[in-house]
C-alpha atoms as a PDB file:
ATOM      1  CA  UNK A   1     143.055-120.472 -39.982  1.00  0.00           C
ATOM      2  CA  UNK A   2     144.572-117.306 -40.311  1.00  0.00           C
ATOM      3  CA  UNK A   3     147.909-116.745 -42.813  1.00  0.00           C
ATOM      4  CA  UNK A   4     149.400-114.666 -40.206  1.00  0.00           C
ATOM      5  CA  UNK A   5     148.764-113.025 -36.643  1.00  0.00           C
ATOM      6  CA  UNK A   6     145.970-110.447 -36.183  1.00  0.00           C
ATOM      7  CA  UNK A   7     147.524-107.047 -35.077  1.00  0.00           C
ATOM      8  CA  UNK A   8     146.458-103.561 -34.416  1.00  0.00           C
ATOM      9  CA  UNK A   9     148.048-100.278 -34.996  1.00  0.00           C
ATOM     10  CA  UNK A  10     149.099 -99.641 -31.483  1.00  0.00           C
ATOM     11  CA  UNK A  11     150.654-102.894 -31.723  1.00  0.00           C
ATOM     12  CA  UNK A  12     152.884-101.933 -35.007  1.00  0.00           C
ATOM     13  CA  UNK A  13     153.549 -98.631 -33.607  1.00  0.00           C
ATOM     14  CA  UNK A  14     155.347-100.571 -30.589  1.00  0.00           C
ATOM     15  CA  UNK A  15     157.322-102.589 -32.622  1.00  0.00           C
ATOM     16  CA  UNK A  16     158.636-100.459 -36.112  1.00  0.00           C
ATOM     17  CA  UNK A  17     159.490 -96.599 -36.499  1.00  0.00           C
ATOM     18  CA  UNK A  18     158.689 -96.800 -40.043  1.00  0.00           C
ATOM     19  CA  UNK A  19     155.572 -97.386 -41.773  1.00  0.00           C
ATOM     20  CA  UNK A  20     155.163 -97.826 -45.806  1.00  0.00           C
ATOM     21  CA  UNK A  21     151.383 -97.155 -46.375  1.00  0.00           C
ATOM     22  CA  UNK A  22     149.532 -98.009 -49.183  1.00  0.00           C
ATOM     23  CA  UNK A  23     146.875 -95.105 -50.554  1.00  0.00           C
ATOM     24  CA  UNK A  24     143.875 -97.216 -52.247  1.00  0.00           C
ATOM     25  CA  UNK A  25     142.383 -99.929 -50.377  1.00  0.00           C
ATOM     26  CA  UNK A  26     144.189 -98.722 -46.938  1.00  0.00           C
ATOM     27  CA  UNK A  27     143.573 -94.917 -46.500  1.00  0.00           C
ATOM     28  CA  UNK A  28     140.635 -94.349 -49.268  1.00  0.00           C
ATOM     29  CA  UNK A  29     139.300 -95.665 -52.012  1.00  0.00           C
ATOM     30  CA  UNK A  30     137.563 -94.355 -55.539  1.00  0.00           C
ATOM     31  CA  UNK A  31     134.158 -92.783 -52.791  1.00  0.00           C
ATOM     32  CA  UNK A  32     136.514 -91.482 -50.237  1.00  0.00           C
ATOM     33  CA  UNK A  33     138.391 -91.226 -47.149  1.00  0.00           C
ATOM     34  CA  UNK A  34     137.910 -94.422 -44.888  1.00  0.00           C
ATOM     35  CA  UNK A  35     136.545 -93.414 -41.737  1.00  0.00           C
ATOM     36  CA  UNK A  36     139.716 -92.954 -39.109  1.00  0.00           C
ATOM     37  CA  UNK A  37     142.735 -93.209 -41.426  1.00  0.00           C
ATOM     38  CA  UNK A  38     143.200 -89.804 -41.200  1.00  0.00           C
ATOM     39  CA  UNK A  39     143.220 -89.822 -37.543  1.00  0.00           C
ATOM     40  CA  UNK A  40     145.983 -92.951 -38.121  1.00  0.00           C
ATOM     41  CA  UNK A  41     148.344 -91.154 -39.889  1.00  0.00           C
ATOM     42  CA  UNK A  42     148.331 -88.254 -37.202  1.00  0.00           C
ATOM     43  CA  UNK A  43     148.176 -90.768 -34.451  1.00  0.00           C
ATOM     44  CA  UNK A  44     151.351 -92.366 -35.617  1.00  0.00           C
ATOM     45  CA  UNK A  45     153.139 -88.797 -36.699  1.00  0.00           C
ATOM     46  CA  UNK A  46     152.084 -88.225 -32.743  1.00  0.00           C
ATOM     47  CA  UNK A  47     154.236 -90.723 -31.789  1.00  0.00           C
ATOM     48  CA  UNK A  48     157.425 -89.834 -33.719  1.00  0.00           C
ATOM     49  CA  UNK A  49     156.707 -92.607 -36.969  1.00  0.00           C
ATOM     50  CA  UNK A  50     157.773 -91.667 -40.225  1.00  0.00           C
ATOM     51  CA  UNK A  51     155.310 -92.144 -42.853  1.00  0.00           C
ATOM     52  CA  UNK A  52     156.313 -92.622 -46.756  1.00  0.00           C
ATOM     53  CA  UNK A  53     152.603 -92.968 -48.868  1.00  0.00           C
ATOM     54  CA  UNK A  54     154.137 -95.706 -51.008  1.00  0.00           C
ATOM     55  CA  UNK A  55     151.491 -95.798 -54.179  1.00  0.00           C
ATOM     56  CA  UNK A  56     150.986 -97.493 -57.641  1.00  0.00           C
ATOM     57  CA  UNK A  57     149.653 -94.516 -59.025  1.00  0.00           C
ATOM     58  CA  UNK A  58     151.290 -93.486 -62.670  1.00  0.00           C
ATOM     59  CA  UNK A  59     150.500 -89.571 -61.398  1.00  0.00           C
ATOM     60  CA  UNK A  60     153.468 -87.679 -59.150  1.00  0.00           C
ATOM     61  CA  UNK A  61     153.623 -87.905 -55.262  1.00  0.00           C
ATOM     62  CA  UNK A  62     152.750 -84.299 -55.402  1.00  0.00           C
ATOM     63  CA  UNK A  63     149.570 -84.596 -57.340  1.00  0.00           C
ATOM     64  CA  UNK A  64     148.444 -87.410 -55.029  1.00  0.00           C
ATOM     65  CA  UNK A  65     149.386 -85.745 -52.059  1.00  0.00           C
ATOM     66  CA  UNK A  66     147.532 -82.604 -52.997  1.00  0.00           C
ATOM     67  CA  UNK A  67     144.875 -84.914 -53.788  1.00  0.00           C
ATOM     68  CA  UNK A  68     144.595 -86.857 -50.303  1.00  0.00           C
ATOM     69  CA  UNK A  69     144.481 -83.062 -48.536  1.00  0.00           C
ATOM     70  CA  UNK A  70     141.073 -82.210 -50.831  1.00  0.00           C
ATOM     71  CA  UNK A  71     140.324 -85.823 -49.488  1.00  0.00           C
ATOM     72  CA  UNK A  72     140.436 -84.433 -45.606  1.00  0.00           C
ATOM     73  CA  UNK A  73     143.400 -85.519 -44.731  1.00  0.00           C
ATOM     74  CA  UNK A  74     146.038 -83.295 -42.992  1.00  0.00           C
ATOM     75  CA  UNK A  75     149.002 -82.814 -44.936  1.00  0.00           C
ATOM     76  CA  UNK A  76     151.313 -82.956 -41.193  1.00  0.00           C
ATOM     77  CA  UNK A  77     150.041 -87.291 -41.228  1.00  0.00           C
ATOM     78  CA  UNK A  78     152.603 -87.894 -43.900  1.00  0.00           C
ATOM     79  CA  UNK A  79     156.192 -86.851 -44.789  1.00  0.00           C
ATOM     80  CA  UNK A  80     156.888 -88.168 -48.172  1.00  0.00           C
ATOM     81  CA  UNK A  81     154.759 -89.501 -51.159  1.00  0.00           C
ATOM     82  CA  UNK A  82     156.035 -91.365 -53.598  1.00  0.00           C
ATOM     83  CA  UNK A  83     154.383 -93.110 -56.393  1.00  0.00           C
ATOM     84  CA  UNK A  84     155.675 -95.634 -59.272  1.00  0.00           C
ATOM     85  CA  UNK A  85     154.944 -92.475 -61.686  1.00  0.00           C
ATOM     86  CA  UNK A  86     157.929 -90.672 -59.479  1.00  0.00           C
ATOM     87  CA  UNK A  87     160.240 -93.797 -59.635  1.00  0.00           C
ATOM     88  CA  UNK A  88     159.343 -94.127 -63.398  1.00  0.00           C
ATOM     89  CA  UNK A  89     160.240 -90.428 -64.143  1.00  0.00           C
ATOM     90  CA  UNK A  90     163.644 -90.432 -61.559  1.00  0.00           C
ATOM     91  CA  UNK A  91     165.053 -93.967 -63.897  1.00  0.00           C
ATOM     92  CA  UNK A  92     163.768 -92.538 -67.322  1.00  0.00           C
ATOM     93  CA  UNK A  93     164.688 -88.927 -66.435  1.00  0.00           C
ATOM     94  CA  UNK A  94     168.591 -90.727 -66.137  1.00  0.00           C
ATOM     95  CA  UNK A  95     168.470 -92.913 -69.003  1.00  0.00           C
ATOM     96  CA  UNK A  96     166.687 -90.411 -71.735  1.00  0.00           C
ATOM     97  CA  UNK A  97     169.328 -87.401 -70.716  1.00  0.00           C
ATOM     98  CA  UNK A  98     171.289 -86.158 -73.890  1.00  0.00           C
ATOM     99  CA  UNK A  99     169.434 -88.273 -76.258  1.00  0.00           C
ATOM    100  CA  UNK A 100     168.853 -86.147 -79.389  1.00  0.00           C
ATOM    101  CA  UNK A 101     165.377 -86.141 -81.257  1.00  0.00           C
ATOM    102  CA  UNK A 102     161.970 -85.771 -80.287  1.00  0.00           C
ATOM    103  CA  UNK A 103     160.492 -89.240 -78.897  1.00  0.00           C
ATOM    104  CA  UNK A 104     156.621 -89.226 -79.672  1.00  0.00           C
ATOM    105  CA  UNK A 105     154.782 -90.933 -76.568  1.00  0.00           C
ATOM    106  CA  UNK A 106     151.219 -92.909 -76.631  1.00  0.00           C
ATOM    107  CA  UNK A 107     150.106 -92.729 -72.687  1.00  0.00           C
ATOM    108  CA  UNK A 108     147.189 -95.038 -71.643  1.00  0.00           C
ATOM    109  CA  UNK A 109     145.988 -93.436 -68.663  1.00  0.00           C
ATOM    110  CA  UNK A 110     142.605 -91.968 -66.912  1.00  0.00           C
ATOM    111  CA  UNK A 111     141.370 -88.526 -66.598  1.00  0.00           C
ATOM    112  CA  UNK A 112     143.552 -88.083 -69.668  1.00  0.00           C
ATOM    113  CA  UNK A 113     146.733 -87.909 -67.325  1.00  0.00           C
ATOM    114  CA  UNK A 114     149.672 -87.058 -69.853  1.00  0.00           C
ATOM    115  CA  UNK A 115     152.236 -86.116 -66.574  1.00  0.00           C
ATOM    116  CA  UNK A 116     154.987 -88.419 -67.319  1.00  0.00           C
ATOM    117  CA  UNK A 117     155.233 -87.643 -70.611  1.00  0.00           C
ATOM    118  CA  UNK A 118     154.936 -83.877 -70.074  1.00  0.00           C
ATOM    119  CA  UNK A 119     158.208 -84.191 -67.785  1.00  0.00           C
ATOM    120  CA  UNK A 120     159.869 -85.895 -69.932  1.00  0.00           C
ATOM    121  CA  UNK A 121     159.667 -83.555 -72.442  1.00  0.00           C
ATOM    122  CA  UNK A 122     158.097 -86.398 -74.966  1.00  0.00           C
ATOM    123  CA  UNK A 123     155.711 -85.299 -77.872  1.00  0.00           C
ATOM    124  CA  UNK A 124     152.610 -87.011 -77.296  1.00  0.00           C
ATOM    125  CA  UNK A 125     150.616 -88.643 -79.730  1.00  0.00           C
ATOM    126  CA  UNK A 126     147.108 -90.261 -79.970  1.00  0.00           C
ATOM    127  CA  UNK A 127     148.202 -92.675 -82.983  1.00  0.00           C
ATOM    128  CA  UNK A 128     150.135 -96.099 -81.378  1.00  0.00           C
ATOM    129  CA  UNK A 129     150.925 -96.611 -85.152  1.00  0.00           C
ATOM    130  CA  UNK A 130     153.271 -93.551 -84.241  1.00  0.00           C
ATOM    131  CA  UNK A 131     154.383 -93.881 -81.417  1.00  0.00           C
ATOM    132  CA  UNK A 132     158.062 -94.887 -80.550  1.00  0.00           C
ATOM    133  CA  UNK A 133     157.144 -95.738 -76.554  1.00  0.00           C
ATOM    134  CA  UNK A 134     154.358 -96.323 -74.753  1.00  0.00           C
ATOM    135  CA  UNK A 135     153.375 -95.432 -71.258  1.00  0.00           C
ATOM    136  CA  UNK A 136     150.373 -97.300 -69.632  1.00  0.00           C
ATOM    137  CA  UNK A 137     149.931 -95.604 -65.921  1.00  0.00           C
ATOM    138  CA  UNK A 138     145.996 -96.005 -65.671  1.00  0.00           C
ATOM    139  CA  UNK A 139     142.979 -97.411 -66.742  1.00  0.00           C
ATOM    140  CA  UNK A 140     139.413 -96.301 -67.325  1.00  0.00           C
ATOM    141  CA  UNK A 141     138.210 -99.606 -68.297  1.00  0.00           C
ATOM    142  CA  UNK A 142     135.464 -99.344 -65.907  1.00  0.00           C
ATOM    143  CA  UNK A 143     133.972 -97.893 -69.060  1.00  0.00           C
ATOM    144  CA  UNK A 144     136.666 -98.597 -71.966  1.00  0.00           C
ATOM    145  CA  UNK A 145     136.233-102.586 -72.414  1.00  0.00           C
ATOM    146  CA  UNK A 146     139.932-104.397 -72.697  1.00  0.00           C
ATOM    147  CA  UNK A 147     139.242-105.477 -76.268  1.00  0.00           C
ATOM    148  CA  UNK A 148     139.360-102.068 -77.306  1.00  0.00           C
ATOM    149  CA  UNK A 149     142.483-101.366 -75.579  1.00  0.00           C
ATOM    150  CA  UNK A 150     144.139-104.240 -77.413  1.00  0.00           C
ATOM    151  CA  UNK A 151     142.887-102.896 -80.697  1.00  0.00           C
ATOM    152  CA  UNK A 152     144.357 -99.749 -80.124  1.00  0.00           C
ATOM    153  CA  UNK A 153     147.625-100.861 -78.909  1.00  0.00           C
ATOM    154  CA  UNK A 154     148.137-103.419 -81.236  1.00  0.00           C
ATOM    155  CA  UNK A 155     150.289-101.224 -84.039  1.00  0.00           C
ATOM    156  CA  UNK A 156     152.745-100.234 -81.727  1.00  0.00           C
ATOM    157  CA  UNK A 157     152.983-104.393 -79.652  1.00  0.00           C
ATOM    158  CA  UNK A 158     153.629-105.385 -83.236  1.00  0.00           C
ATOM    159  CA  UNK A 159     156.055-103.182 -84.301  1.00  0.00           C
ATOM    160  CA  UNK A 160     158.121-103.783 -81.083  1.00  0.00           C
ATOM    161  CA  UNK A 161     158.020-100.349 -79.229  1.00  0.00           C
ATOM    162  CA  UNK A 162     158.649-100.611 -75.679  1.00  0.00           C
ATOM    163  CA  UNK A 163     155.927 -99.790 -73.069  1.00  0.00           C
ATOM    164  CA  UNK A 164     156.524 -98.461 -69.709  1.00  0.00           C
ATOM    165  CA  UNK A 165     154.249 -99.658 -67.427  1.00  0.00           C
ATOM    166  CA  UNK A 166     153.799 -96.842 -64.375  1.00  0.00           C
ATOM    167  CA  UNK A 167     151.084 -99.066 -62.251  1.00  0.00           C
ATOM    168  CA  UNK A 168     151.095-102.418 -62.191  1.00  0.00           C
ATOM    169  CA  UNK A 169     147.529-103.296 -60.710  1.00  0.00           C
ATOM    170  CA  UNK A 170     145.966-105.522 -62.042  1.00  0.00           C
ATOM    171  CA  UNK A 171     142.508-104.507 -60.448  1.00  0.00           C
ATOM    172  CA  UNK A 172     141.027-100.852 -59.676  1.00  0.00           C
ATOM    173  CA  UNK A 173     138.582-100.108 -56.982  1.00  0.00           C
ATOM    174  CA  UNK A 174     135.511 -98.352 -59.051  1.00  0.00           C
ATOM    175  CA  UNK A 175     132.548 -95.836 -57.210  1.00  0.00           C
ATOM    176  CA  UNK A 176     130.040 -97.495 -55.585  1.00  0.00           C
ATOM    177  CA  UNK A 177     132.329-100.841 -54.375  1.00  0.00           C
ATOM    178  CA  UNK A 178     133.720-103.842 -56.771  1.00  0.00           C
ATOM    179  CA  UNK A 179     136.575-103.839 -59.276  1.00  0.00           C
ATOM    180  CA  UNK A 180     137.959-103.281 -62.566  1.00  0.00           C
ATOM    181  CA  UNK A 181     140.716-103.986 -64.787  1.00  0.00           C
ATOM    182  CA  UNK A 182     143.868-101.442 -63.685  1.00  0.00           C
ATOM    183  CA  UNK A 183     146.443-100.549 -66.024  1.00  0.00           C
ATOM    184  CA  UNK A 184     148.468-103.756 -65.086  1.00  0.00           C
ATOM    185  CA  UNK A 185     146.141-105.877 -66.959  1.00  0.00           C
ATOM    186  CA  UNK A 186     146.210-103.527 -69.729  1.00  0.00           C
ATOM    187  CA  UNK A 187     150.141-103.518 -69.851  1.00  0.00           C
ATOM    188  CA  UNK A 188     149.475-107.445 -69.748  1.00  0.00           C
ATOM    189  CA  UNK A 189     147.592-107.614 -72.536  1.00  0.00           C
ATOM    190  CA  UNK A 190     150.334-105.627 -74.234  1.00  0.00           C
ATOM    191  CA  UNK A 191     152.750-108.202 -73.415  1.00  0.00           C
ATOM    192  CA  UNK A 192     150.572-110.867 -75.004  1.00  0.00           C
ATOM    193  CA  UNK A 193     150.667-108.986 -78.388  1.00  0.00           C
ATOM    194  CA  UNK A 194     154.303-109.650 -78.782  1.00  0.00           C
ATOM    195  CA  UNK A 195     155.146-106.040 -76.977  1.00  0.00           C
ATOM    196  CA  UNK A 196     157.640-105.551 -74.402  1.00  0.00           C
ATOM    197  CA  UNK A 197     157.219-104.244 -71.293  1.00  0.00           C
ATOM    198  CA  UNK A 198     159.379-102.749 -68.444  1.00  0.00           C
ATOM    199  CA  UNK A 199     157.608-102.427 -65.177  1.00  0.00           C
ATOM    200  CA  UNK A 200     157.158 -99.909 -62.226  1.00  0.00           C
ATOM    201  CA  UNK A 201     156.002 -99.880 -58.845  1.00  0.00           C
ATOM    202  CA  UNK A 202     155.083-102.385 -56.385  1.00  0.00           C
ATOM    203  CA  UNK A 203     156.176-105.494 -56.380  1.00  0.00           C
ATOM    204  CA  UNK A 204     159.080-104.150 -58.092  1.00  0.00           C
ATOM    205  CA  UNK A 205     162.165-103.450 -55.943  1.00  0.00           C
ATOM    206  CA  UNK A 206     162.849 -99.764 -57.198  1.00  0.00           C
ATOM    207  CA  UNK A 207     159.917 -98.202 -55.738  1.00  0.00           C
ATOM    208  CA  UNK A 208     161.334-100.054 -52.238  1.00  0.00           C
ATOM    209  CA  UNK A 209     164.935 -98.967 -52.762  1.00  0.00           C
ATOM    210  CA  UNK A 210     163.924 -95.426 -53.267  1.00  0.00           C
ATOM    211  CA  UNK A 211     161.351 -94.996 -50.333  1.00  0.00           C
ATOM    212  CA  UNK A 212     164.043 -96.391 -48.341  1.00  0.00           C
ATOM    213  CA  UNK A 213     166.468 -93.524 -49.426  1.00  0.00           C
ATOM    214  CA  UNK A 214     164.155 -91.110 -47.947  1.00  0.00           C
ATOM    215  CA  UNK A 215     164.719 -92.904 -44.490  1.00  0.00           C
ATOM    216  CA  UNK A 216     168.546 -92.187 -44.198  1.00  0.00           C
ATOM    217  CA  UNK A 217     170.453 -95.094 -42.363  1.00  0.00           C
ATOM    218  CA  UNK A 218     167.074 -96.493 -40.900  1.00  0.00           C
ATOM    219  CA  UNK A 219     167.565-100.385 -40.281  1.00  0.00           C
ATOM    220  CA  UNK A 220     165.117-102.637 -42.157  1.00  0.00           C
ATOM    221  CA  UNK A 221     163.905-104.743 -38.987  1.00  0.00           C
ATOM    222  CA  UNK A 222     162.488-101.051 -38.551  1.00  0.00           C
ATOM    223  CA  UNK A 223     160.182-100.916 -41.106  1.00  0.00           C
ATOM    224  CA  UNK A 224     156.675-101.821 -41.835  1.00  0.00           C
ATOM    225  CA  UNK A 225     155.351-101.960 -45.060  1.00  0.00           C
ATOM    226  CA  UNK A 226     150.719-101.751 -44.720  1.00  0.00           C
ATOM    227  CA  UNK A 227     148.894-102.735 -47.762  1.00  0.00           C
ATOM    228  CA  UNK A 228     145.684-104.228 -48.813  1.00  0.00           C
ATOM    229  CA  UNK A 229     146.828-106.141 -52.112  1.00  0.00           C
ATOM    230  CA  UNK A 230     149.085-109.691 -51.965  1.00  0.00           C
ATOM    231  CA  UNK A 231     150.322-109.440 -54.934  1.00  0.00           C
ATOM    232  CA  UNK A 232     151.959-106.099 -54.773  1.00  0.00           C
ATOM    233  CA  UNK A 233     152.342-104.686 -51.341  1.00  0.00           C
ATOM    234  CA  UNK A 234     153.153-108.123 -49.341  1.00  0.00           C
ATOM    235  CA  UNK A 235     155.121-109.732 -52.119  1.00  0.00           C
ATOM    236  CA  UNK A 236     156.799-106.247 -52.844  1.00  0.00           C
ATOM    237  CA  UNK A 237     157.789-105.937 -49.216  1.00  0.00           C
ATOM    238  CA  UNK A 238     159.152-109.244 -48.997  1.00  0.00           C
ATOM    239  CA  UNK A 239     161.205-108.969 -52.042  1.00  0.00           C
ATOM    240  CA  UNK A 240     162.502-106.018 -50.152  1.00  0.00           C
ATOM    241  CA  UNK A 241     163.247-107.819 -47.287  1.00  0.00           C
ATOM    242  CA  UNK A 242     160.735-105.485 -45.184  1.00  0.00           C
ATOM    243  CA  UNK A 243     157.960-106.694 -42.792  1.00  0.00           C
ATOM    244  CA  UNK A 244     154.294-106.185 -44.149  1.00  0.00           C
ATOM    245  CA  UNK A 245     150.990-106.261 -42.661  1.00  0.00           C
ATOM    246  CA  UNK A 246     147.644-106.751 -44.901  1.00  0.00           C
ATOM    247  CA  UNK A 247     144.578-104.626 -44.013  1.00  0.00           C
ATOM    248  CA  UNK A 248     141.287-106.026 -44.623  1.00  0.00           C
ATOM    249  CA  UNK A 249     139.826-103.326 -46.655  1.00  0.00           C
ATOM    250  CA  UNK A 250     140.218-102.594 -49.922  1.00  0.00           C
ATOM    251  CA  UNK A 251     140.898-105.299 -53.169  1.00  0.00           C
ATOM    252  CA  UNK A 252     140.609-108.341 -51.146  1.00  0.00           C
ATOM    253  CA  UNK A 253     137.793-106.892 -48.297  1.00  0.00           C
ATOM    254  CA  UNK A 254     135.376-109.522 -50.112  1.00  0.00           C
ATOM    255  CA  UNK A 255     138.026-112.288 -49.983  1.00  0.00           C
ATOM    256  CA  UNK A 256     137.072-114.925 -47.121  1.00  0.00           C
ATOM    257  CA  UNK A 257     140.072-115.631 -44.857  1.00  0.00           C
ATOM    258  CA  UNK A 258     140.093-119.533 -46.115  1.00  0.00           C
ATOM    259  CA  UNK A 259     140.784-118.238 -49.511  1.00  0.00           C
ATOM    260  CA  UNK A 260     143.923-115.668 -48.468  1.00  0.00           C
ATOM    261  CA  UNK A 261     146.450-118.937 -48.286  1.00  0.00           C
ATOM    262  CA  UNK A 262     146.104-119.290 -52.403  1.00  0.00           C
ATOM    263  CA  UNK A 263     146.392-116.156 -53.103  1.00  0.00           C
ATOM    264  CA  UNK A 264     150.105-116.450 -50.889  1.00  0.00           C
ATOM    265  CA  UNK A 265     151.212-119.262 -52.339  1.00  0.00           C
ATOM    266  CA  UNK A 266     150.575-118.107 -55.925  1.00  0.00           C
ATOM    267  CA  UNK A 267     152.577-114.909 -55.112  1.00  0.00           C
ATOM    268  CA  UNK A 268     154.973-116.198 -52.937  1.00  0.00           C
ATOM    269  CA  UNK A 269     154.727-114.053 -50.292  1.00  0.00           C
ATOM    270  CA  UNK A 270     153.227-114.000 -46.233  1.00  0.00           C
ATOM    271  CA  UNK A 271     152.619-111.123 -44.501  1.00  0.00           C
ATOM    272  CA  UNK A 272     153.929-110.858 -41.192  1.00  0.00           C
ATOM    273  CA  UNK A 273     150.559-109.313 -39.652  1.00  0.00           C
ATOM    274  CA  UNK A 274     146.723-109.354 -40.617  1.00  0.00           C
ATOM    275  CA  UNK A 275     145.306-106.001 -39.451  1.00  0.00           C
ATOM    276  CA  UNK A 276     141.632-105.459 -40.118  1.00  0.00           C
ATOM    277  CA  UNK A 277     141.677-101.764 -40.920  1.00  0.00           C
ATOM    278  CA  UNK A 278     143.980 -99.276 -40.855  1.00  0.00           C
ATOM    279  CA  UNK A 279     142.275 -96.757 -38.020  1.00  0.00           C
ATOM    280  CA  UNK A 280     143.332 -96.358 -34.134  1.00  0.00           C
END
C-alpha cells in the first residue's frame, strides 16, 4: 500500500503556484542531469510557477546555480537558489558582526570548499586542535573512512568548540549509483564526541522561513515542497507546515514501497503525494 497518493507534475501544477525543489536525487545526481528535469523546470516556469532550488548543499545558491547551467539546465527554469550554506552565512553573518578578533575556522568539506569561511572573513586552519569553530558542509567519505574523520575532529569535540553543521545529510549519492556517508553523519559523529552542534538546512525551519521570504505574501496552501529524502525534505516541509511530494529517484530509488511507511513513522512525517520522477 502506498504512504500517500501517486501524482504527476501536471497534476501539482493544477493545484500549487509554488514549488520547493530539491537539487540531488530530484533534478541530478553525482553522473548528471536526470533525463527531463530540465524540461520540468521550464515546463512549470511556462505556466507562471515560481521555482526556489531549495538545497542542503554547504556551497552558495550562486555556485550551485552556476553549477546546474554547466549541468544543461537553463538558467530561465528557476528563479531563486538557496542552499543551507546561504541560510548558514545570512544567521552567522548577523550574529558574528562587530565581534573583535580573528576566529580561526576548521571546515570539513569536499573539493576543499572553504566558501563559508571565506565570507565570513574567518582564518582558516587545518589543525582542529586550533580551531575555535568548526564548519562541517560536506563529505568526501566516499574515499575518507568516518574513523578518520573522528580522529581528526576529536581535539576540537573535546575541548568544546562549536560546529556548524551547513548540510545535514546523512547519505550522499556517489558516481556510478549507491551511497555514502554526507556531512550529517560526520557532524553526528561530532556530537557523539561530546561536541556541540548547531544545525542548517532541511529539516530545519530556517531554510523554510527564508525560501518563503522570497515568495512575498504567497499563502502556504500554495506551496509545494518536491524532494526525494524523508527525513529532510518531507519532514522539513511538514515542520513548515507546507505540502510535499516524494519523487522516486534519488536516496530512496532502491527503497521498496512496503518499506517507505518506517521510514515515516521514524521521522514523523507523510508526504502529501508520491510522484515517480520529477519530468513532464
Amino acid at each position: 500500500m502506498s504512504i500517500a497518493p501517486h501524482t504527476t507534475l501536471a497534476d501539482l501544477a493544477d493545484r500549487y503556484d509554488a514549488f520547493f525543489v530539491d537539487q540531488f536525487g530530484v533534478l541530478r545526481d553525482d553522473d548528471g542531469a536526470y533525463p527531463g528535469a530540465n524540461a520540468a523546470l521550464l515546463h512549470l516556469k511556462a505556466l507562471g510557477k515560481t521555482i526556489v532550488i531549495l538545497s542542503n548543499s554547504g556551497r552558495s545558491g550562486a555556485y550551485n546555480g552556476d553549477r546546474l547551467v554547466k549541468l544543461g539546465f537553463d538558467r530561465s527554469g528557476f528563479d531563486h537558489f538557496l542552499t543551507s550554506g546561504d541560510v548558514a552565512h545570512h544567521i552567522l553573518a548577523e550574529e558574528t558582526a562587530g565581534k573583535a578578533g580573528i576566529t580561526r575556522c576548521l571546515t570539513i568539506s569536499s573539493g576543499g570548499d572553504r566558501n563559508l569561511a571565506e565570507r565570513l572573513g574567518f582564518e582558516s586552519v587545518e589543525d582542529a586542535a586550533l580551531a575555535d569553530i568548526v564548519i562541517i558542509s560536506g563529505s568526501e567519505a566516499e574515499r575518507i573512512p568516518l574513523s578518520a574523520y573522528r580522529d581528526r575532529l576529536r581535539p576540537a569535540a573535546e575541548r568544546g568548540i562549536p560546529c556548524y553543521c551547513t548540510n545535514p545529510d546523512r547519505h550522499k549519492l556517489v558516481k556510478g549509483g549507491g551511497t555514502a556517508p554526507g556531512a550529517g553523519s560526520i557532524a553526528l559523529a561530532y556530537e557523539a564526541l561530546g561536541g556541540p552542534v548547531r544545525w542548517f538546512g532541511k529539516p530545519h525551519p530556517a531554510i523554510y522561513r527564508q525560501a518563503q521570504s522570497l515568495l512575498g505574501n504567497m499563502e502556504a496552501d500554495r506551496i509545494v515542497c518536491v524532494g526525494d529524502s524523508i527525513e529532510h525534505d518531507i519532514a522539513g516541509a511538514a515542520g513548515a507546515g507546507l505540502a510535499s511530494c516524494l519523487v522516486r529517484t534519488g536516496i530512496l530509488a532502491s527503497t521498496p514501497e512496503s518499506a517507505l511507511a518506517p521510514i515515516c513513522e521514524t521521522h514523523g512525517a507523510r508526504p502529501d503525494f508520491v510522484m515517480a520522477r520529477f519530468t513532464i
